[in-house]
C-alpha atoms as a PDB file:
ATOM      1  CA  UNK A   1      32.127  15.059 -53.745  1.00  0.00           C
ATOM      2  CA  UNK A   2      30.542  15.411 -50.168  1.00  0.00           C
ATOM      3  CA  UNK A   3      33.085  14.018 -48.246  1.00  0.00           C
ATOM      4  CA  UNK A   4      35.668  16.243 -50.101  1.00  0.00           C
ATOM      5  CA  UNK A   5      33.401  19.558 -49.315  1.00  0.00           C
ATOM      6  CA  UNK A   6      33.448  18.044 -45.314  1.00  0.00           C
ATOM      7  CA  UNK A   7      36.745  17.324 -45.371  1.00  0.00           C
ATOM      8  CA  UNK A   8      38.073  21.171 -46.996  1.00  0.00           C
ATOM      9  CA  UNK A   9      35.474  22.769 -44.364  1.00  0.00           C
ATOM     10  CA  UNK A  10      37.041  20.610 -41.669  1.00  0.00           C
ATOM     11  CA  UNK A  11      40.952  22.056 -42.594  1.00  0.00           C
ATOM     12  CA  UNK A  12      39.280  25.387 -42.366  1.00  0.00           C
ATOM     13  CA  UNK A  13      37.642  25.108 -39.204  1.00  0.00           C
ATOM     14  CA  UNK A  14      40.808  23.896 -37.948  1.00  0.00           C
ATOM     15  CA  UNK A  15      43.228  26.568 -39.080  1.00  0.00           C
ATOM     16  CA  UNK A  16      40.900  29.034 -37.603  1.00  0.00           C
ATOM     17  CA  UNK A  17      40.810  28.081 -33.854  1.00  0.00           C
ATOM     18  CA  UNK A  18      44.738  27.416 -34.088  1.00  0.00           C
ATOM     19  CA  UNK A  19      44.933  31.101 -34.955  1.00  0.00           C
ATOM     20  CA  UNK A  20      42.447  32.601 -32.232  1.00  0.00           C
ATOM     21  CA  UNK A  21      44.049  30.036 -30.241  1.00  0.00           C
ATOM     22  CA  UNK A  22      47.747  31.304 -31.225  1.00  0.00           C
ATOM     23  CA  UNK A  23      46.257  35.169 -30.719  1.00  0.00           C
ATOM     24  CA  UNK A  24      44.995  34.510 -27.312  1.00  0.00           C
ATOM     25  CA  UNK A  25      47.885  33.008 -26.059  1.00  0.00           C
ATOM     26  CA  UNK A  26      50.466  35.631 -27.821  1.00  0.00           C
ATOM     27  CA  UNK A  27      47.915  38.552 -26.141  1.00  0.00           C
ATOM     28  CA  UNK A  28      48.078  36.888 -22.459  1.00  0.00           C
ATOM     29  CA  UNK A  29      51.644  35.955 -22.335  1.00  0.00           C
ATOM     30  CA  UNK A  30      52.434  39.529 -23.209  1.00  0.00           C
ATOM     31  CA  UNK A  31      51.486  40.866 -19.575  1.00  0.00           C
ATOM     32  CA  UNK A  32      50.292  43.921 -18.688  1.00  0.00           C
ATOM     33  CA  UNK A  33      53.101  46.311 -19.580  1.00  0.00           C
ATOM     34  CA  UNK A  34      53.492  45.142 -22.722  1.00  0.00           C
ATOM     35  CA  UNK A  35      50.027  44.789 -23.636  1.00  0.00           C
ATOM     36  CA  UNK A  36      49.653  47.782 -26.474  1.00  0.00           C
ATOM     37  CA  UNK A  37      53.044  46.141 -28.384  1.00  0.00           C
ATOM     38  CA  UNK A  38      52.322  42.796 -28.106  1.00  0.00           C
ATOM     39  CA  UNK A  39      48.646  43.888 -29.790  1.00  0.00           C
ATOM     40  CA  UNK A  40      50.102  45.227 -32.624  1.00  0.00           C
ATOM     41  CA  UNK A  41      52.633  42.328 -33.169  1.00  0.00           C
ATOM     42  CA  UNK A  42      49.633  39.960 -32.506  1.00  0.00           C
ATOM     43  CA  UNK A  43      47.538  41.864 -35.615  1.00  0.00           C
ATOM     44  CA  UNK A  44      50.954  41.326 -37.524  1.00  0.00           C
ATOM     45  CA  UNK A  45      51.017  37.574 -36.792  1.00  0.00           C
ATOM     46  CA  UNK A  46      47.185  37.098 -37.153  1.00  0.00           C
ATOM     47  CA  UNK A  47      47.169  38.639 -40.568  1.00  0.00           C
ATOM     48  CA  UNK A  48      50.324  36.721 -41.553  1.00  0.00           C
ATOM     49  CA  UNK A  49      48.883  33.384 -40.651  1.00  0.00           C
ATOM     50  CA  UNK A  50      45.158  34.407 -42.565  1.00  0.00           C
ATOM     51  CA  UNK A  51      47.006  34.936 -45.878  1.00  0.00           C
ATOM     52  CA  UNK A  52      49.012  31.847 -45.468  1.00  0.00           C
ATOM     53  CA  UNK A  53      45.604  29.587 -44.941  1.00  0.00           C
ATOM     54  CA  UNK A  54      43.857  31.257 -47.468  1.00  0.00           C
ATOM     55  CA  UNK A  55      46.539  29.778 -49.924  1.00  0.00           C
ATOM     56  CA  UNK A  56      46.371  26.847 -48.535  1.00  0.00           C
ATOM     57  CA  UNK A  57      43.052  26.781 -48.928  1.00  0.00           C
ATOM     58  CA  UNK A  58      43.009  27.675 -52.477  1.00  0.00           C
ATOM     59  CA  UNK A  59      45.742  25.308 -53.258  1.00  0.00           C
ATOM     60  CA  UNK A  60      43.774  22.504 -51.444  1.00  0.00           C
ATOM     61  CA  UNK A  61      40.258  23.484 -53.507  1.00  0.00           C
ATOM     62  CA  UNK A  62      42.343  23.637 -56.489  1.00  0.00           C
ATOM     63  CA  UNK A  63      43.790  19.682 -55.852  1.00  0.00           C
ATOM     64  CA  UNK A  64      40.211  18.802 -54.838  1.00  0.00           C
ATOM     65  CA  UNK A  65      38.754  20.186 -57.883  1.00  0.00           C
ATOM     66  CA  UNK A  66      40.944  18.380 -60.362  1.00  0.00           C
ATOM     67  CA  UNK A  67      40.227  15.251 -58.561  1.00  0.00           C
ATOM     68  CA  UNK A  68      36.809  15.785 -58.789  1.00  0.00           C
ATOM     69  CA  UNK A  69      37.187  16.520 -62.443  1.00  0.00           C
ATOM     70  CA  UNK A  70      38.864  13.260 -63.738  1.00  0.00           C
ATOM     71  CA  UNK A  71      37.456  10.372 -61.614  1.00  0.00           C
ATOM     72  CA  UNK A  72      33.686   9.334 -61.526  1.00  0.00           C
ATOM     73  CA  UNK A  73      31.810   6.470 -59.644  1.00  0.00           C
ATOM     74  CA  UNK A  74      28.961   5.199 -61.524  1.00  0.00           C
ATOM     75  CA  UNK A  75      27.015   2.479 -60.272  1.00  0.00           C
ATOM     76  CA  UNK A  76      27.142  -0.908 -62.896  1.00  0.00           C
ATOM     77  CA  UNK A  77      29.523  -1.925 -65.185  1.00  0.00           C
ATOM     78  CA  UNK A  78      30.966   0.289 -68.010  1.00  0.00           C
ATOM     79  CA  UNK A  79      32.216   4.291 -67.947  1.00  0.00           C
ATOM     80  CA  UNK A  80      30.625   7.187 -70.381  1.00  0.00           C
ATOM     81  CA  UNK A  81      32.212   7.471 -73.363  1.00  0.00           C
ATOM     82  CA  UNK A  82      35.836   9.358 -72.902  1.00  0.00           C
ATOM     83  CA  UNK A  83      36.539   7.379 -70.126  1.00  0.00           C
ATOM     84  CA  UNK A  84      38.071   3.975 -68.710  1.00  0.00           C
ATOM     85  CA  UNK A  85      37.104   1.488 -65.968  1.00  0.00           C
ATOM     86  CA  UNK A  86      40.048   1.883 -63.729  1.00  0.00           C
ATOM     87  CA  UNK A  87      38.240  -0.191 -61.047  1.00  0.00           C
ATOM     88  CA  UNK A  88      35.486  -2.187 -59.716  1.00  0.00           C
ATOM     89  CA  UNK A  89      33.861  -2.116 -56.388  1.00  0.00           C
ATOM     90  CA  UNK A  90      30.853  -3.252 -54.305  1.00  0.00           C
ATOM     91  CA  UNK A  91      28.820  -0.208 -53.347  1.00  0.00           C
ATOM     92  CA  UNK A  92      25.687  -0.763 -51.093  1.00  0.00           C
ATOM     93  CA  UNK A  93      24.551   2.816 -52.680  1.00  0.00           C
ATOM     94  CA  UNK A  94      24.463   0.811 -56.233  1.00  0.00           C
ATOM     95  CA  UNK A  95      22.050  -2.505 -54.541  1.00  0.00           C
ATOM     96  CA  UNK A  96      22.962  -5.846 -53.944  1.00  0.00           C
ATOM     97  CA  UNK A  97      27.157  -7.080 -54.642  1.00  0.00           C
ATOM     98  CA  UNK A  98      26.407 -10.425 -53.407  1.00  0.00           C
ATOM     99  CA  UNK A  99      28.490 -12.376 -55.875  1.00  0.00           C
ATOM    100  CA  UNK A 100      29.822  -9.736 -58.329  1.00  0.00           C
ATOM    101  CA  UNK A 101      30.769  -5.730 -57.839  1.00  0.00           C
ATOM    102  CA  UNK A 102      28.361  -3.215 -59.062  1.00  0.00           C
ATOM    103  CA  UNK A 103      30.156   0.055 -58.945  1.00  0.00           C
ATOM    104  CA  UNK A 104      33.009   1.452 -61.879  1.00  0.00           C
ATOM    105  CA  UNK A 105      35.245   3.868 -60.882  1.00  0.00           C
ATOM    106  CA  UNK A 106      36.303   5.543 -64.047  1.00  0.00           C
ATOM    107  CA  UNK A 107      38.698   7.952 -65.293  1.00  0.00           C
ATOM    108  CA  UNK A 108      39.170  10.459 -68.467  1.00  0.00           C
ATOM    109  CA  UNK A 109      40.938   9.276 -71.075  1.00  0.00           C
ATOM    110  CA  UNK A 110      44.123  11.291 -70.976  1.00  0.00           C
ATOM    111  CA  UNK A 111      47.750  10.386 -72.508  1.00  0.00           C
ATOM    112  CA  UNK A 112      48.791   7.192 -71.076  1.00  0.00           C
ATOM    113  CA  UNK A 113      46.681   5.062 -68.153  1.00  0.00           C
ATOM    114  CA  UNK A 114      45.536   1.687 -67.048  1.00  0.00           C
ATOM    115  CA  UNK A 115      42.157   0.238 -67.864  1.00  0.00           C
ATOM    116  CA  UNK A 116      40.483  -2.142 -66.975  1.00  0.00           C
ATOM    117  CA  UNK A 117      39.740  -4.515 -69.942  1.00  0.00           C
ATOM    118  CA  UNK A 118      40.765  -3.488 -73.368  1.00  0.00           C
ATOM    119  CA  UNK A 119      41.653  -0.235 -74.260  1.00  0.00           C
ATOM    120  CA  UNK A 120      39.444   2.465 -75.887  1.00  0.00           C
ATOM    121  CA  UNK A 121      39.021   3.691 -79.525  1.00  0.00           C
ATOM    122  CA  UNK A 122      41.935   5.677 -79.730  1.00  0.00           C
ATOM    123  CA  UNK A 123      44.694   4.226 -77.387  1.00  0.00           C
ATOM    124  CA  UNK A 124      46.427   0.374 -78.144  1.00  0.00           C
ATOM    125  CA  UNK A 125      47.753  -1.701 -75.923  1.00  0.00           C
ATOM    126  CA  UNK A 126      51.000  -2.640 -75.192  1.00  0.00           C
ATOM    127  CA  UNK A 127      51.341  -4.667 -72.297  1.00  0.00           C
ATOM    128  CA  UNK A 128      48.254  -6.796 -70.275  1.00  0.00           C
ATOM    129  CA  UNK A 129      48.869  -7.885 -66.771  1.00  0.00           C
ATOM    130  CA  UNK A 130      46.314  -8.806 -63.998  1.00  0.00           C
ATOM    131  CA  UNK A 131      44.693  -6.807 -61.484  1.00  0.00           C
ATOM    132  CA  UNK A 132      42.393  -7.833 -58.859  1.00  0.00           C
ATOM    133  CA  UNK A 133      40.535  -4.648 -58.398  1.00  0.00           C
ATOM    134  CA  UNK A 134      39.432  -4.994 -62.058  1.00  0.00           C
ATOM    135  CA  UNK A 135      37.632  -8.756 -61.530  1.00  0.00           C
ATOM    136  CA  UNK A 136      33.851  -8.480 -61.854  1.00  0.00           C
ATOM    137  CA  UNK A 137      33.399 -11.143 -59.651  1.00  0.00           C
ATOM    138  CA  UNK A 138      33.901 -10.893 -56.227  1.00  0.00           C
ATOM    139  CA  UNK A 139      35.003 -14.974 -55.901  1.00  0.00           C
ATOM    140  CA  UNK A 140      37.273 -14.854 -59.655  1.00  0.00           C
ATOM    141  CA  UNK A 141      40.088 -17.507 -59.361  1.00  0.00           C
ATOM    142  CA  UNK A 142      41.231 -16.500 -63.021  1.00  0.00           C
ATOM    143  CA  UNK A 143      44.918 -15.831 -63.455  1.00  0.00           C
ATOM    144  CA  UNK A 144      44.877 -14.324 -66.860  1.00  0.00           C
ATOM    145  CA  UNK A 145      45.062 -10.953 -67.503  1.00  0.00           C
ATOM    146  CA  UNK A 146      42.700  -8.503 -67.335  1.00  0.00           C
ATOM    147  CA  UNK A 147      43.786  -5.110 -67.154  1.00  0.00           C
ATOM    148  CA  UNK A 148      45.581  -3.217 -70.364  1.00  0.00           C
ATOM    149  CA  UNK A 149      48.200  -0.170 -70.770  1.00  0.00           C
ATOM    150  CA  UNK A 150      46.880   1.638 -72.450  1.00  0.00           C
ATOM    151  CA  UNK A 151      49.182   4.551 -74.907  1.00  0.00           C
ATOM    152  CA  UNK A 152      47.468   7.410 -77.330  1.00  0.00           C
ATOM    153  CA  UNK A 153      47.537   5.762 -81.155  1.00  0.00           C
ATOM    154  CA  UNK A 154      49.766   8.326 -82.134  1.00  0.00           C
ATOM    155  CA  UNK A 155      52.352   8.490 -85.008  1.00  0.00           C
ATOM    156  CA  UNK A 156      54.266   4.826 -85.450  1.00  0.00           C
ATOM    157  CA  UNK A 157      54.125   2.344 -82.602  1.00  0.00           C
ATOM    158  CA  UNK A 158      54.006  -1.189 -80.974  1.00  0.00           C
ATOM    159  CA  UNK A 159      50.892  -2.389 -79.648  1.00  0.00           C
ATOM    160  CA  UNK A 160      49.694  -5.817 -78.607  1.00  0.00           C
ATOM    161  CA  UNK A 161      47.813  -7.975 -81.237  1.00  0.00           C
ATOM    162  CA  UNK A 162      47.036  -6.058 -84.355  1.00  0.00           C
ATOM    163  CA  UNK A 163      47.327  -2.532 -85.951  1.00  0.00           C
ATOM    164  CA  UNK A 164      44.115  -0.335 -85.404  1.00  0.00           C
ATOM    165  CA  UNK A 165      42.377   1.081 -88.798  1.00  0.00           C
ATOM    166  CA  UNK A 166      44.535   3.750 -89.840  1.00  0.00           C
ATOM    167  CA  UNK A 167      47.807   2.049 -89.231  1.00  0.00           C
ATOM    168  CA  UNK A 168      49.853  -1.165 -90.794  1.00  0.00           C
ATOM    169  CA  UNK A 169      51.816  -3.782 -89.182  1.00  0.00           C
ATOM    170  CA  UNK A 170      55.504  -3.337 -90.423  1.00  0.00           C
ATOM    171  CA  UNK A 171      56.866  -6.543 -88.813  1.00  0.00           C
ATOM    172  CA  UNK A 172      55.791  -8.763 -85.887  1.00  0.00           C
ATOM    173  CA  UNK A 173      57.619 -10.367 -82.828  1.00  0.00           C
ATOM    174  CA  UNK A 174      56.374 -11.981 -79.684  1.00  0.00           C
ATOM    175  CA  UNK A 175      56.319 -10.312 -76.216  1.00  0.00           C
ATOM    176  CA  UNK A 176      55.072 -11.851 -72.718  1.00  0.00           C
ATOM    177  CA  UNK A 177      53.642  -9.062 -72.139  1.00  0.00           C
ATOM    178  CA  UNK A 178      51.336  -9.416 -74.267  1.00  0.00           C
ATOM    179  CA  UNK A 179      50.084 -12.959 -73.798  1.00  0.00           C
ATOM    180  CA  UNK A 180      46.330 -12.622 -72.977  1.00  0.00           C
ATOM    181  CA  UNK A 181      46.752 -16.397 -70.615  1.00  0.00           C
ATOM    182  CA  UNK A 182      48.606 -16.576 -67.901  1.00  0.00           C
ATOM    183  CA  UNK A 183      49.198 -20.472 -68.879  1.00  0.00           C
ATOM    184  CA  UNK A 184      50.091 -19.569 -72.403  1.00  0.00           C
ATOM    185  CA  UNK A 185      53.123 -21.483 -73.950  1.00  0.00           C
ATOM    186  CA  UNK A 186      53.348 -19.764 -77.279  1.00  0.00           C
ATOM    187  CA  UNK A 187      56.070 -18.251 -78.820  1.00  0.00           C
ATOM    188  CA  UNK A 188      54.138 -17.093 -81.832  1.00  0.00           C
ATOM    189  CA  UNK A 189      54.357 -13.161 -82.846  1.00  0.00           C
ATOM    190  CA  UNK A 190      51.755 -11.391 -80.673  1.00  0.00           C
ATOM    191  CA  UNK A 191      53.065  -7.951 -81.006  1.00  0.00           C
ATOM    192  CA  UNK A 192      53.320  -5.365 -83.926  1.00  0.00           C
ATOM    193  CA  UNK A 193      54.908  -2.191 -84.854  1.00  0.00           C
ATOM    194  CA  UNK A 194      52.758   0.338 -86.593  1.00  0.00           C
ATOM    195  CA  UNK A 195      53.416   2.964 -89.023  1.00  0.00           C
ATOM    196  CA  UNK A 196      50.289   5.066 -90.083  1.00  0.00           C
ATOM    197  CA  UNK A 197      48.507   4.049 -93.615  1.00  0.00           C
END
């Protein structure tokens, strides 16, 4: 959040001093004779450039904000409830990452995302792949997957595995995609398409 706020006020500082900057220069380059017109275009142009950086500004506050909003860092292993580990990371502000990370980024649980791990109540998955930002341990030589896709259980759909409690499987086939080793030689059904109960 504090790097964002020094980062906005940093944009601001430097849209300012290009204007005085711009001023100065239009005001001096306008010699003597010309000094009352070139004024007035100057106010023109320095009240032009003000309303474009104060929508800028807004527009940039409004991005920031919605960042802000849907990501949080939280030191150890896990996210609040309505959200998703969509990372893991060594933070010296959470202790000591000597052999495994110690920070989750996580995000809100909103229509379709990645997550690390399974997927929450709510959302099935319907594809598993691997992804080395979401290994625990800093030294993991695993291969298998370990990250989900993760959709909203909405209405009839495939999903990985089994049908969550509310739905029924109305036939099976096998998918890749859904193989939860990377070594895995099976063929056998490990997908199903749900219709709601």
């Amino acid at each position: 959040m504090e790097p964002q706020q020094r980062h906005r006020r940093r944009i601001r500082g430097r849209k300012v001093r290009l204007a005085i900057t711009s001023w100065q220069e239009c005001h001096t380059n306008g010699g003597f004779m010309h000094r009352v017109s070139m004024t007035a275009l100057c106010s023109v142009f320095i009240a032009c450039t003000a309303a474009s950086n104060s929508a800028a500004d807004q527009s940039d506050k409004d991005i920031t904000l919605g960042e802000v909003e849907s990501t949080l860092e939280q030191c150890g292993i896990g996210c609040p409830a309505g959200n998703h580990a969509a990372s893991f990371e060594c933070s010296f502000n959470c202790g000591s990452c000597l052999f495994n990370n110690n920070q989750t980024i996580c995000e809100s649980n909103n229509g379709t995302f990645l997550s690390c791990g399974t997927c929450p109540a709510g959302w099935h998955p319907t594809r598993f792949m691997l992804q080395l930002a979401c290994n625990i341990s800093l030294f993991s030589t695993s291969a298998d997957p370990n990250q989900s896709v993760c959709e909203p259980n909405s209405g009839s759909f495939l999903t990985c595995g089994g049908c969550p409690p509310g739905w029924h499987a109305t036939s099976t086939l096998f998918d890749p995609g859904c193989n939860i080793s990377a070594f895995s030689t099976s063929t056998n059904p490990n997908k199903s398409v749900c219709a709601p109960n």
